[in-house]
C-alpha atoms as a PDB file:
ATOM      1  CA  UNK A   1      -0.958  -6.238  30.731  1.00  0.00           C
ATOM      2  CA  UNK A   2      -0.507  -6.586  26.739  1.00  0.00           C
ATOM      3  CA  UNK A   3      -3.925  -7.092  26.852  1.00  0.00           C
ATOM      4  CA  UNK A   4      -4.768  -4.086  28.882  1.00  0.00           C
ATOM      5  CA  UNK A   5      -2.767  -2.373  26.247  1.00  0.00           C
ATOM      6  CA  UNK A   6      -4.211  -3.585  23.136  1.00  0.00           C
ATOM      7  CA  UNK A   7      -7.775  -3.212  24.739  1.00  0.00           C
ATOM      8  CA  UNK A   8      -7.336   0.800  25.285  1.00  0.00           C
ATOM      9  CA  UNK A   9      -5.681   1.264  21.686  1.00  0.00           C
ATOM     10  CA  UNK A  10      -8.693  -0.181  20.228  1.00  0.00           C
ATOM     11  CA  UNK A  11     -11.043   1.878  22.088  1.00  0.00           C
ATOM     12  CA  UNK A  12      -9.145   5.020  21.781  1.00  0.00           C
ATOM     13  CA  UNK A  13      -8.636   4.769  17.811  1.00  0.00           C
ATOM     14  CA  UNK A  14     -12.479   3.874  17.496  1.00  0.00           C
ATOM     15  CA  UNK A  15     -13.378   7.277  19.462  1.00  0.00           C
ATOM     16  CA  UNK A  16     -10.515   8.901  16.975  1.00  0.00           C
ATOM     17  CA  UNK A  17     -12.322   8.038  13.885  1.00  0.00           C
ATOM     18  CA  UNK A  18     -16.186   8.057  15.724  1.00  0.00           C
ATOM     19  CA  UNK A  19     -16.864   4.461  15.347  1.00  0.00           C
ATOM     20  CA  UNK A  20     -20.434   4.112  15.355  1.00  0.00           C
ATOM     21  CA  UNK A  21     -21.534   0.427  16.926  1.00  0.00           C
ATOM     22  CA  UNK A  22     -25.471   1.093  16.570  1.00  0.00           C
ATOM     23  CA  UNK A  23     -24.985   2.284  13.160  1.00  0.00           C
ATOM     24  CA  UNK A  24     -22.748  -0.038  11.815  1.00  0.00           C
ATOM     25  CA  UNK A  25     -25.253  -2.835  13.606  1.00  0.00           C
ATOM     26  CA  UNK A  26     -27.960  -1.176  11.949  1.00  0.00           C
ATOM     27  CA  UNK A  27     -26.901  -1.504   8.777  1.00  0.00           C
ATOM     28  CA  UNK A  28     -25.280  -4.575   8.491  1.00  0.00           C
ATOM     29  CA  UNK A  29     -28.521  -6.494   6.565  1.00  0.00           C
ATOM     30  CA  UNK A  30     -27.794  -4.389   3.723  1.00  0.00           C
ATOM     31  CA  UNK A  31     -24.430  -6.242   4.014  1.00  0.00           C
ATOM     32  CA  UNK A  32     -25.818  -9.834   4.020  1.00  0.00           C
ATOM     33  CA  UNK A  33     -28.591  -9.332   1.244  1.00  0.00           C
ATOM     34  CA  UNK A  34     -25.580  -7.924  -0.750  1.00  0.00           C
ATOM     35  CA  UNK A  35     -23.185 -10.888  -0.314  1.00  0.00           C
ATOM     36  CA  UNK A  36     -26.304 -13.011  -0.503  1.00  0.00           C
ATOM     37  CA  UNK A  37     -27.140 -11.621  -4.013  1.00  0.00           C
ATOM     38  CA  UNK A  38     -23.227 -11.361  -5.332  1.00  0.00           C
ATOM     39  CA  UNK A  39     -23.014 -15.003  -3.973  1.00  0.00           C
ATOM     40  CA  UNK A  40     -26.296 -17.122  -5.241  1.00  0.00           C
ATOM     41  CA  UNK A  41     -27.050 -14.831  -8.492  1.00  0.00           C
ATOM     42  CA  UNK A  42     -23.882 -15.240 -11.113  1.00  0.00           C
ATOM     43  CA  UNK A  43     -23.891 -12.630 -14.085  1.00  0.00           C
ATOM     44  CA  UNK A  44     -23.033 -15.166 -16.541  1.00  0.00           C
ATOM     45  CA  UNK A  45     -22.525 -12.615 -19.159  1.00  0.00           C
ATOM     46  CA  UNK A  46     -19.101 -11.292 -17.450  1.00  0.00           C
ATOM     47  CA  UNK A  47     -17.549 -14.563 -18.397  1.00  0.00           C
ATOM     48  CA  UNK A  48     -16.158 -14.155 -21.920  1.00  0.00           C
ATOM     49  CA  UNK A  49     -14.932 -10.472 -20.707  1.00  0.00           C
ATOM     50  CA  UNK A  50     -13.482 -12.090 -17.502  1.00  0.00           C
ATOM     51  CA  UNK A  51     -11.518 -15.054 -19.514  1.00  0.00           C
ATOM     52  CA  UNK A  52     -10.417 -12.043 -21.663  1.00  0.00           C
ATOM     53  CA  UNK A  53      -9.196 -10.542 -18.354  1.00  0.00           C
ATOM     54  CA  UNK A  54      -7.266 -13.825 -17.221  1.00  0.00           C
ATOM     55  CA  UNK A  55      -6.008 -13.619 -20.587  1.00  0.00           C
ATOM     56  CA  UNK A  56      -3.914 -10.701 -20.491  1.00  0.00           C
ATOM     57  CA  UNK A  57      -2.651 -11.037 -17.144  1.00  0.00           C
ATOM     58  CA  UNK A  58      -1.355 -14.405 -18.176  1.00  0.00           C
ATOM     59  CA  UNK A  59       0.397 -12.538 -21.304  1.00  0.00           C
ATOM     60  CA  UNK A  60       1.694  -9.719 -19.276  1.00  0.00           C
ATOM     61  CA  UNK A  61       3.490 -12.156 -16.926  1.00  0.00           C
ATOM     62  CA  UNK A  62       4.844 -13.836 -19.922  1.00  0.00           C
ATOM     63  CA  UNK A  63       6.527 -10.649 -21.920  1.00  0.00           C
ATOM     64  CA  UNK A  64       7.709  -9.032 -18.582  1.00  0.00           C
ATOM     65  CA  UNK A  65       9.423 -12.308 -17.610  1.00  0.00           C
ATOM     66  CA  UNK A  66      11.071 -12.464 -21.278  1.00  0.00           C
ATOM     67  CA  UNK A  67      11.993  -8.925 -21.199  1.00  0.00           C
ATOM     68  CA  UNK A  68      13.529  -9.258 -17.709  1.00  0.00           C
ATOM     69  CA  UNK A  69      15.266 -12.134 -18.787  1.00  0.00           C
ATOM     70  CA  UNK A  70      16.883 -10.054 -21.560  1.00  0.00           C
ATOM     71  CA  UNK A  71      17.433  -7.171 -19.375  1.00  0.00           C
ATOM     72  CA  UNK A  72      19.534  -9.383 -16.218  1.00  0.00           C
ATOM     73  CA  UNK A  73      21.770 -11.418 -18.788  1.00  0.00           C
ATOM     74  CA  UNK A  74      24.253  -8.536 -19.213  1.00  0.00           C
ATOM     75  CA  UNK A  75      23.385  -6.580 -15.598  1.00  0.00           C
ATOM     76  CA  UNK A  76      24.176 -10.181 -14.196  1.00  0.00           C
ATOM     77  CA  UNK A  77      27.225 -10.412 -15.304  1.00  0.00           C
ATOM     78  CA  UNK A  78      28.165  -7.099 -14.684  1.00  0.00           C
ATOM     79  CA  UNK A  79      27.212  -7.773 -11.491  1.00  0.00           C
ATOM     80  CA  UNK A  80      29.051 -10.490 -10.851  1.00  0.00           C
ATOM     81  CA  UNK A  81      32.371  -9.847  -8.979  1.00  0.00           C
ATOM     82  CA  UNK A  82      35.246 -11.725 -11.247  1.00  0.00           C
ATOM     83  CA  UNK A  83      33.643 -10.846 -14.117  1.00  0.00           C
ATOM     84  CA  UNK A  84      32.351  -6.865 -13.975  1.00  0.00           C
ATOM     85  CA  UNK A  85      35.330  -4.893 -15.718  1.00  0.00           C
ATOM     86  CA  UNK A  86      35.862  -2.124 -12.867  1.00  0.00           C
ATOM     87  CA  UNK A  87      34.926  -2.493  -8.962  1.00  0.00           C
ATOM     88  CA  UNK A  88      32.682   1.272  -9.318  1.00  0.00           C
ATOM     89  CA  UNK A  89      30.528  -0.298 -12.190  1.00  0.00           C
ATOM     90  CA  UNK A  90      30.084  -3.742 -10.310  1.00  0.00           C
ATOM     91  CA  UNK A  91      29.202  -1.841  -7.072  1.00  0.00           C
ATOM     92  CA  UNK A  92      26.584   0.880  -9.084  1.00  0.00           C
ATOM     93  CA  UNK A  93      24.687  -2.376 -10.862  1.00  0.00           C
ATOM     94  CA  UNK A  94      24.850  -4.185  -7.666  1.00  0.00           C
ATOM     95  CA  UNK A  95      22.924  -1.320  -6.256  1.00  0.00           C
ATOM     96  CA  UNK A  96      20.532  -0.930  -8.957  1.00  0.00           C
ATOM     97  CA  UNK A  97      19.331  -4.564  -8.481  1.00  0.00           C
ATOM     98  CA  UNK A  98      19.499  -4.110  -4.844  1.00  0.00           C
ATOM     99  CA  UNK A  99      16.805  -1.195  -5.692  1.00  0.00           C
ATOM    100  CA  UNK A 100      15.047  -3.151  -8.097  1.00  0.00           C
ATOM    101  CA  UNK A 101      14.233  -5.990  -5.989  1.00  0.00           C
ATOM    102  CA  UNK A 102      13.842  -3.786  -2.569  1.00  0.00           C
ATOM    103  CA  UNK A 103      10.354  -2.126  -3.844  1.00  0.00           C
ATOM    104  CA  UNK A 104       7.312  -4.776  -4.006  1.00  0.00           C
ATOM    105  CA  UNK A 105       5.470  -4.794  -8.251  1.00  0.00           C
ATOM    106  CA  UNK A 106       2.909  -2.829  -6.541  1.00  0.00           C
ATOM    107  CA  UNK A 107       5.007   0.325  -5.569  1.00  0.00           C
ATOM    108  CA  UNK A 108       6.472   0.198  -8.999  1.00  0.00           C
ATOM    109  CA  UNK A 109       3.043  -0.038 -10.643  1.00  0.00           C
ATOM    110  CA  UNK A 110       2.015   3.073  -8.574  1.00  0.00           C
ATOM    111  CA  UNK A 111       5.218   5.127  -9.922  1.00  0.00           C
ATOM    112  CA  UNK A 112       4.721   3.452 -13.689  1.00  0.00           C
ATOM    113  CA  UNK A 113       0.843   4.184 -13.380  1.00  0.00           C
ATOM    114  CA  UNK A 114       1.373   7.924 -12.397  1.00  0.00           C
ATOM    115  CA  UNK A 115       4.423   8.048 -15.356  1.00  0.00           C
ATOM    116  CA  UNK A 116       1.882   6.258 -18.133  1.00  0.00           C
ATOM    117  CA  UNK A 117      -1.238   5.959 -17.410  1.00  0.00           C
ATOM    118  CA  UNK A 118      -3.593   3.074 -16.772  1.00  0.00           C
ATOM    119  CA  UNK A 119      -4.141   0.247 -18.374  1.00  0.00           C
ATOM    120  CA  UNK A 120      -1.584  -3.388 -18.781  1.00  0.00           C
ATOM    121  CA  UNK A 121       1.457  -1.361 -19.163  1.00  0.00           C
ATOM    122  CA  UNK A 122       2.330   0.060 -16.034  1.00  0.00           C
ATOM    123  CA  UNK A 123       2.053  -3.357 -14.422  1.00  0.00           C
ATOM    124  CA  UNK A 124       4.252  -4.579 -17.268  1.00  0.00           C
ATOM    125  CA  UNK A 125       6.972  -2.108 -16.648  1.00  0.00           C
ATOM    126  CA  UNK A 126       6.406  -2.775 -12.715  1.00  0.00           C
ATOM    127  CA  UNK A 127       6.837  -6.851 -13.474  1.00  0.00           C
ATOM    128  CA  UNK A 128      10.065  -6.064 -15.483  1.00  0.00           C
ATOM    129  CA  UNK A 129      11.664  -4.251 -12.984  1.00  0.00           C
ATOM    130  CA  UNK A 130      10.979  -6.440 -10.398  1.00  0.00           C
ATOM    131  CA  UNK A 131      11.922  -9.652 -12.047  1.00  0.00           C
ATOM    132  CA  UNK A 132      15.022  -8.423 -13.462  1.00  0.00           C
ATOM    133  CA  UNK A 133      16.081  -7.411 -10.099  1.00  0.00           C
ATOM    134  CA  UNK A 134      16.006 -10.862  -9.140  1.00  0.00           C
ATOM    135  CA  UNK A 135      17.187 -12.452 -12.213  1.00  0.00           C
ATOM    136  CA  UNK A 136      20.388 -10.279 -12.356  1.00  0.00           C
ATOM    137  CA  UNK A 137      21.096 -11.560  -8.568  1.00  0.00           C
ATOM    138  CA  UNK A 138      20.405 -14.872  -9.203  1.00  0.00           C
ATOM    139  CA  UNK A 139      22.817 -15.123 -12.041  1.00  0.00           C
ATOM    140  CA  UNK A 140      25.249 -12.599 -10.664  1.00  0.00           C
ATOM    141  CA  UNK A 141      26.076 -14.831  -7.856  1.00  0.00           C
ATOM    142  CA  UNK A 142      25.616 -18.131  -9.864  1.00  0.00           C
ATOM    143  CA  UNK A 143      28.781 -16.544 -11.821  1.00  0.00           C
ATOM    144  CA  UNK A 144      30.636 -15.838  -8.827  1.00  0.00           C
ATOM    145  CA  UNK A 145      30.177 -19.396  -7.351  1.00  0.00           C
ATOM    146  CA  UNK A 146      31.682 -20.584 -10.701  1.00  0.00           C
ATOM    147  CA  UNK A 147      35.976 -21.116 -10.332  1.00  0.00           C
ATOM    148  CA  UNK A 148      37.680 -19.196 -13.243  1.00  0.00           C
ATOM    149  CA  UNK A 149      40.138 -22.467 -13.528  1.00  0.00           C
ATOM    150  CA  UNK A 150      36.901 -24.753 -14.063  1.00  0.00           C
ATOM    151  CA  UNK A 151      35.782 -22.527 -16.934  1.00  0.00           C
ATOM    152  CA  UNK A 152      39.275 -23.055 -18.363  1.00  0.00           C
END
């Protein structure tokens, strides 16, 4: 019956968006002499502007981990149950890393991108908010697992 079901959604959403079988048949050697070409003939000039590339994605994990770092050291520990000074600020940053960590780098990058522009900072700013959503959890709880007497 699932079957049945799945078999009738497929056909009705490719008469929805007017799948075309003999087209799409027709055309598909275009496809292979494409992938054929992108996969036999390298453009060995891209390299140095590739490594360049790898590069800066490697340095934009780097400062957006350092920065988060910075930024969840004092959101941790306000955070952290026995040691945020009132219950309504330990609840609000508790929230705001709940919300940091609940949207995926990629939705962030889409709001940072429309706020800034293109280019490495947007995914900067999206890797930042992100990781300090995480960091601030992590050492939020690590804090509360930690007995006030062992401190002592």
């Amino acid at each position: 019956m699932g079957f049945i079901l799945l078999l009738g959604a497929l056909v009705s959403t490719a008469v929805l968006v007017e799948l075309d079988v003999l087209r799409l048949l027709q055309s598909s050697g275009n496809l292979w002499q494409f992938l054929g070409q992108l996969l036999t003939v390298p453009d060995w000039a891209y390299i140095p502007k590739l490594l360049l590339k790898m590069l800066e994605t490697i340095e934009m994990g780097i400062v957006s981990t350092a920065i988060a770092l910075l930024l969840s050291l004092p959101l941790g520990v306000l955070a952290a149950r026995n040691t945020s000074p009132h219950p309504v600020l330990y609840h609000c940053i508790r929230n705001l890393l709940n919300l940091m960590r609940a949207l995926p780098e990629l939705v962030w990058a889409l709001v940072f991108v429309s706020a800034v522009g293109l280019g490495p900072l947007p995914g900067v700013m999206a890797l930042i908010f992100v990781t300090t959503g995480f960091l601030g959890k992590f050492l939020a709880e690590s804090i509360e697992v930690v007995d006030a007497n062992g401190i002592m």
